[in-house]
C-alpha atoms as a PDB file:
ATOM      1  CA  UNK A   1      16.514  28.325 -93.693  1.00  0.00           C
ATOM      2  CA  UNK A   2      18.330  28.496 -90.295  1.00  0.00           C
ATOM      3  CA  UNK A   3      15.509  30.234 -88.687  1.00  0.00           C
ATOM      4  CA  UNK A   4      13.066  27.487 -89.851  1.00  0.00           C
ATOM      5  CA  UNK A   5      15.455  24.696 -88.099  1.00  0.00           C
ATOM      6  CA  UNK A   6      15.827  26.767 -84.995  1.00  0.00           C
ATOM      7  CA  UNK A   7      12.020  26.888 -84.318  1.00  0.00           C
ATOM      8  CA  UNK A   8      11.893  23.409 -85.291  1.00  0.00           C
ATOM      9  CA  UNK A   9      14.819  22.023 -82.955  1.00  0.00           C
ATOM     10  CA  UNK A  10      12.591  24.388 -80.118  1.00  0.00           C
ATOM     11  CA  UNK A  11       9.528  25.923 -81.099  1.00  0.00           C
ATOM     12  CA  UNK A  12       8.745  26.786 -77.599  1.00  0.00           C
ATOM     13  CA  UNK A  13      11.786  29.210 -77.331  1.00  0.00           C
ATOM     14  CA  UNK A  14      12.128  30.208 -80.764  1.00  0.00           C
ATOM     15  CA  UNK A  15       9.845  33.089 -82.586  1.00  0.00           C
ATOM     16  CA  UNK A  16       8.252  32.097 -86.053  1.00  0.00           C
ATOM     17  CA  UNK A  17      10.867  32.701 -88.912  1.00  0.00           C
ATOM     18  CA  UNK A  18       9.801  35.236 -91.130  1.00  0.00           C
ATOM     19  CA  UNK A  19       6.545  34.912 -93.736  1.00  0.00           C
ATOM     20  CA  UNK A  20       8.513  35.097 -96.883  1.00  0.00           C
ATOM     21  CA  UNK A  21      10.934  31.969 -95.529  1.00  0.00           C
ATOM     22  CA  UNK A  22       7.793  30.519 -94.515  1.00  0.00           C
ATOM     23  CA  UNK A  23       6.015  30.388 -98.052  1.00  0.00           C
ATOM     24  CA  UNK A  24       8.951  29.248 -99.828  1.00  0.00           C
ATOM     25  CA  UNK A  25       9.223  26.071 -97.351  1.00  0.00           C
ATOM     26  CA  UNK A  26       5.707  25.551 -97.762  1.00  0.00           C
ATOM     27  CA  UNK A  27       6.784  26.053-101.759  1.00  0.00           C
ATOM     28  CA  UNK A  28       9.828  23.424-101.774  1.00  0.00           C
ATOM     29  CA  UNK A  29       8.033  21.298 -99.056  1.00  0.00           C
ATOM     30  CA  UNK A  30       4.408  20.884 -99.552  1.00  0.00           C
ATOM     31  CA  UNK A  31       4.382  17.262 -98.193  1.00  0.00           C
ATOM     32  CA  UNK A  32       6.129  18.415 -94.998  1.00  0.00           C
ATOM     33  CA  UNK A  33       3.311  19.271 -92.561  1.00  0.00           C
ATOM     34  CA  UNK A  34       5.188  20.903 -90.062  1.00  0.00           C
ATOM     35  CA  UNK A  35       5.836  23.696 -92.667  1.00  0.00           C
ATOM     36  CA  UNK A  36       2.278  23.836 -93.657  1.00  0.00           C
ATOM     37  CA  UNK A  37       1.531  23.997 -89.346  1.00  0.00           C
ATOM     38  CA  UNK A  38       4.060  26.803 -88.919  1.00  0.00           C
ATOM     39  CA  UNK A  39       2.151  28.735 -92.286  1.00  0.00           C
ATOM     40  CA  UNK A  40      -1.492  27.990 -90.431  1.00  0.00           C
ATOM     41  CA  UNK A  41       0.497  29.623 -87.259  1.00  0.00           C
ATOM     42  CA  UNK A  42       1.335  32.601 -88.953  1.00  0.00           C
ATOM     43  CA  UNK A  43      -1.436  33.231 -91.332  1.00  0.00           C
ATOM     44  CA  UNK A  44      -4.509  32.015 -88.600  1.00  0.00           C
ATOM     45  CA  UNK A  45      -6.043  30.135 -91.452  1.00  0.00           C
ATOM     46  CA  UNK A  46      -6.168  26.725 -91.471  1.00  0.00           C
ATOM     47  CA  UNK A  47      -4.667  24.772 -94.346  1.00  0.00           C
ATOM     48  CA  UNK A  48      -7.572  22.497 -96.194  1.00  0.00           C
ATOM     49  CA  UNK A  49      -4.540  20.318 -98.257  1.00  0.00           C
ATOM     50  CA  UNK A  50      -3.331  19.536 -94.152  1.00  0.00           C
ATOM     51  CA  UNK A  51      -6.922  19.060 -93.049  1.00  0.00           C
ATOM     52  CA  UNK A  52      -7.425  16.929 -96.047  1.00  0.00           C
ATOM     53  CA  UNK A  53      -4.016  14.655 -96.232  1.00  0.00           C
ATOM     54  CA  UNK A  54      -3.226  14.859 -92.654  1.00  0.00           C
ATOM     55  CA  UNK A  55      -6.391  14.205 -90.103  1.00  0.00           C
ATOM     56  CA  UNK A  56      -4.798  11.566 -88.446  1.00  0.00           C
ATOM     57  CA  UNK A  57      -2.172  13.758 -86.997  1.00  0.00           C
ATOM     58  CA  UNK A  58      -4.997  15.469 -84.351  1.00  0.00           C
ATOM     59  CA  UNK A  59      -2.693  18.572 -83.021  1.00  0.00           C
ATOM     60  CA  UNK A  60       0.872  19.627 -83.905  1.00  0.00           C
ATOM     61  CA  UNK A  61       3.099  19.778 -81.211  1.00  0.00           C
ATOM     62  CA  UNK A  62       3.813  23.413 -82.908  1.00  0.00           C
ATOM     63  CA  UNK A  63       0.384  24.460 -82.058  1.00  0.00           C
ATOM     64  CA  UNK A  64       0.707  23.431 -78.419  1.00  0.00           C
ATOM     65  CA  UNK A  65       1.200  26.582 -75.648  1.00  0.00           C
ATOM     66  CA  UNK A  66       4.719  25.768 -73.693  1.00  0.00           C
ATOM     67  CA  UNK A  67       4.649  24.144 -70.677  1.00  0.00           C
ATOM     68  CA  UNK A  68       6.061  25.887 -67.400  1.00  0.00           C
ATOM     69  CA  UNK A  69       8.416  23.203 -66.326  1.00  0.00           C
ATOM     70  CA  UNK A  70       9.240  25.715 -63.235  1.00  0.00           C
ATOM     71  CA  UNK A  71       5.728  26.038 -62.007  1.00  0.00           C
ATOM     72  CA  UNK A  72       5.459  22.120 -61.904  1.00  0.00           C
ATOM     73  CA  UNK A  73       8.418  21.222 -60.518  1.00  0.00           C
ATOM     74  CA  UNK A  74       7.515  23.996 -57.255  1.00  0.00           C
ATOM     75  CA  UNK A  75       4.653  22.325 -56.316  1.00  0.00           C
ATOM     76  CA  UNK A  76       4.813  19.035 -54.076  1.00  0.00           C
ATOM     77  CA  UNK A  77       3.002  15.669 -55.260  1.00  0.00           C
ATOM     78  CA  UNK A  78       0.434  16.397 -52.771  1.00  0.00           C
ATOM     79  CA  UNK A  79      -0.194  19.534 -53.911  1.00  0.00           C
ATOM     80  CA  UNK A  80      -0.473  18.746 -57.055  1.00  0.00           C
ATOM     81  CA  UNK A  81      -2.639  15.667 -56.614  1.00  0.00           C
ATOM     82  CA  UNK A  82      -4.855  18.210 -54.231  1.00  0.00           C
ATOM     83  CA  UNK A  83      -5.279  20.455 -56.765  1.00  0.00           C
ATOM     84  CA  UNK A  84      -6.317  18.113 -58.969  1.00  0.00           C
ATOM     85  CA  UNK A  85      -9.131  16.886 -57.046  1.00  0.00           C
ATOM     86  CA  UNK A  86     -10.027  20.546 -56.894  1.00  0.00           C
ATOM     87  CA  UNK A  87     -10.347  21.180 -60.216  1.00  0.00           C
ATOM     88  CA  UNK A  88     -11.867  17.503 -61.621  1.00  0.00           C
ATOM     89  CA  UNK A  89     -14.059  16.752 -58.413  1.00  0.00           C
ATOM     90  CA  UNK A  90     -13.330  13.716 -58.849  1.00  0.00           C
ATOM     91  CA  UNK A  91     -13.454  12.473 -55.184  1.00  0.00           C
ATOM     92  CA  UNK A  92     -14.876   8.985 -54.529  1.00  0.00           C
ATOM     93  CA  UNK A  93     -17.546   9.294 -51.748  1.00  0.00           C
ATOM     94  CA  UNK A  94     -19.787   6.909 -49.644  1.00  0.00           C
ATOM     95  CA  UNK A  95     -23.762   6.677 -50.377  1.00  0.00           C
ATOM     96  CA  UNK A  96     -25.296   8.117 -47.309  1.00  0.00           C
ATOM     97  CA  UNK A  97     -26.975   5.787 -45.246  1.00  0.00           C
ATOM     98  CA  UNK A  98     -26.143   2.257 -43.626  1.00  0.00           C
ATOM     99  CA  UNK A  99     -24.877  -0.475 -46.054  1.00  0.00           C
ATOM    100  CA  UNK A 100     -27.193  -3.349 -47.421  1.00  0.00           C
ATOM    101  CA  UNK A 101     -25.032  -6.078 -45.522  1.00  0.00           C
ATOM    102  CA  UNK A 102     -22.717  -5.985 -42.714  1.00  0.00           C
ATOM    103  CA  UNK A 103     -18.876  -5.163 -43.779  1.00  0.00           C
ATOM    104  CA  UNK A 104     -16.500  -7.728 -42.664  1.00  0.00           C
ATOM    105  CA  UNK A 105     -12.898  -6.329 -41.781  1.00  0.00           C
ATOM    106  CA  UNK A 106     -11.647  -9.677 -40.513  1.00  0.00           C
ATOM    107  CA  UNK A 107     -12.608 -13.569 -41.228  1.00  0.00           C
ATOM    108  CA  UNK A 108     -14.725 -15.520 -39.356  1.00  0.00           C
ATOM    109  CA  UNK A 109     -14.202 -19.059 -39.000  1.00  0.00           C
ATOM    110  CA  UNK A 110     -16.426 -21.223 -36.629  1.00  0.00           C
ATOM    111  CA  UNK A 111     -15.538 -24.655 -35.512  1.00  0.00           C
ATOM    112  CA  UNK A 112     -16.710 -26.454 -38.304  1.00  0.00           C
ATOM    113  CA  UNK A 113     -15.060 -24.409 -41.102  1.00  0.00           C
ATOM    114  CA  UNK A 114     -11.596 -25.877 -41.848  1.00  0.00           C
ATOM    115  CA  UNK A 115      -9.293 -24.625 -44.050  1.00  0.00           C
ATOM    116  CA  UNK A 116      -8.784 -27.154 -47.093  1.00  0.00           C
ATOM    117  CA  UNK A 117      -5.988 -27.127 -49.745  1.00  0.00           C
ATOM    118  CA  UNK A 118      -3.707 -29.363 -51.500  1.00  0.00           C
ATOM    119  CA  UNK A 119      -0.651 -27.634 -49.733  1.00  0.00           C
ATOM    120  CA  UNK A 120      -2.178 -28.537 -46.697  1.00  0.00           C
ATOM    121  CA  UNK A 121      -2.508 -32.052 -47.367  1.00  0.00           C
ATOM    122  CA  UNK A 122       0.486 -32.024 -48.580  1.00  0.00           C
ATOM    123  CA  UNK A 123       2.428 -30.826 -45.441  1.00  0.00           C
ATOM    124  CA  UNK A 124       0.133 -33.698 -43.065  1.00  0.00           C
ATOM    125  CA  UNK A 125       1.498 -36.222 -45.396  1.00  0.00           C
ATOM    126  CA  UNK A 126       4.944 -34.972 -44.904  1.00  0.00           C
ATOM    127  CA  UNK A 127       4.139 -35.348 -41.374  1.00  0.00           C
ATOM    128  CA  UNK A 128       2.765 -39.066 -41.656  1.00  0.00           C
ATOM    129  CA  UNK A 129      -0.625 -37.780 -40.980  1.00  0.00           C
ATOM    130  CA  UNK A 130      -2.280 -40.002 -43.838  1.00  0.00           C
ATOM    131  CA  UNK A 131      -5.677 -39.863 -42.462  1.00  0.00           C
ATOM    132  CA  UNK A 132      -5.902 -36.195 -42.277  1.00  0.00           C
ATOM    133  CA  UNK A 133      -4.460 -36.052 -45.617  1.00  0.00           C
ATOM    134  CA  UNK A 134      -6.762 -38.298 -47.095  1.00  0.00           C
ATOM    135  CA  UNK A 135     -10.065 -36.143 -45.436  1.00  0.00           C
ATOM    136  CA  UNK A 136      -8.164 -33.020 -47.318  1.00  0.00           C
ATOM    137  CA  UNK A 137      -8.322 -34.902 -50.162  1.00  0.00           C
ATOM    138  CA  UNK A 138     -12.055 -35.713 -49.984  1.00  0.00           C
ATOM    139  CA  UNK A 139     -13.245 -32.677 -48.869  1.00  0.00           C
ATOM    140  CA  UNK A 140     -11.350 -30.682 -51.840  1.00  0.00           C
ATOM    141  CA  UNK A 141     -12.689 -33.769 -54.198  1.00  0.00           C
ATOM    142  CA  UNK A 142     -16.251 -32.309 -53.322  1.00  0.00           C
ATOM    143  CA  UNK A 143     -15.534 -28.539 -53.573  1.00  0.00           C
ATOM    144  CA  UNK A 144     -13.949 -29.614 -56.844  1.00  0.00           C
ATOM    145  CA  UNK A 145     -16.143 -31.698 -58.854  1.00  0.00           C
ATOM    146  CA  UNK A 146     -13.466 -30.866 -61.855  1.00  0.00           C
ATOM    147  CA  UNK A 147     -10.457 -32.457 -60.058  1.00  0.00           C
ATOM    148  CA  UNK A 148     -12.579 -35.214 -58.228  1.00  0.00           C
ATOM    149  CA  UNK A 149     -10.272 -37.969 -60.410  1.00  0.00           C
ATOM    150  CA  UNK A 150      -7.078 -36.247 -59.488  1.00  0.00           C
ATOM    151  CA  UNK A 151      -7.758 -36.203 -56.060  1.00  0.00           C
ATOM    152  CA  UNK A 152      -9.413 -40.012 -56.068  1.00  0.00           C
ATOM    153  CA  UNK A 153      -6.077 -41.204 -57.304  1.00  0.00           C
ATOM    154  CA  UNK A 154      -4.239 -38.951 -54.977  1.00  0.00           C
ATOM    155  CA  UNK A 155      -6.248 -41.076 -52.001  1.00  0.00           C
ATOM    156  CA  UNK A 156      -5.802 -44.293 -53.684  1.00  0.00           C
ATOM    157  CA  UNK A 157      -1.999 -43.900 -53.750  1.00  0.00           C
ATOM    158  CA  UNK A 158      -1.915 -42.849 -49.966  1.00  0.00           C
ATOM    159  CA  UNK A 159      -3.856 -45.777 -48.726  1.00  0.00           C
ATOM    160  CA  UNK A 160      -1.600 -48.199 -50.562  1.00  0.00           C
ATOM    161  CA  UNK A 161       1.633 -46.787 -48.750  1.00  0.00           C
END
């Protein structure tokens, strides 16, 4: 019984416990399917009552190979994420050719384009600037057909001031 809890406390480091101990877990214990994983590891046949009870469990972490902490921790994120690129090819590249429409890096605002928000009208309002306010207000009334009531009574309260 020891040797089955030292492979299970670290089945990486730990060799299988011997058949016999093996059988009579799998004996006392047929519920548990780590028992019935570490049988399958031994034996190389696969266990139909696991297969049959158990498919949600997809693979035991005792039938995974160990993973070389070392090896990862000696390679540099770059290296790694290099490597992977290798491997996957999954690189993200450019169509050849020239694009449909012209890419924009930067925004381009002619004289008549003005900025509009509420926080805009807000600070010429806080600057006594009611009339520029109030042309805010109008302009975002018509990009915002939703809000045009909001920003009507917005107006109406600045012109009575």
């Amino acid at each position: 019984m020891d040797s089955l809890k030292a492979f299970f406390a670290s089945p990486a480091g730990a060799s299988l416990p011997p058949a016999g101990e093996v059988a009579a877990a799998v004996g006392r214990y047929g519920w548990f399917a780590p028992v019935r994983v570490m049988r399958e590891l031994q034996t190389g046949d696969a266990d139909p009552q696991l297969a049959l009870f158990a498919p949600w469990r997809g693979e035991s972490s005792l039938r995974r190979a160990a993973v070389d902490a070392e090896a990862l921790t000696r390679l540099s994120s770059e290296e790694v994420i290099d490597r992977f690129l290798r491997e996957e090819d999954l690189r993200i590249v450019a169509d050849d050719g020239a694009p449909d429409c012209e890419v924009r890096t930067a925004p381009e605002l002619d004289d008549e384009d003005e900025i509009v928000s509420e926080e805009l009208a807000a600070i010429y309002l806080s600057q006594g600037l009611r009339r520029e306010a109030i042309a805010i207000y109008r302009k975002l009334s018509l990009l915002n057909p939703e809000k045009s009531v909001y920003f009507a009574e917005l107006i109406g309260k600045i012109e009575e001031q």
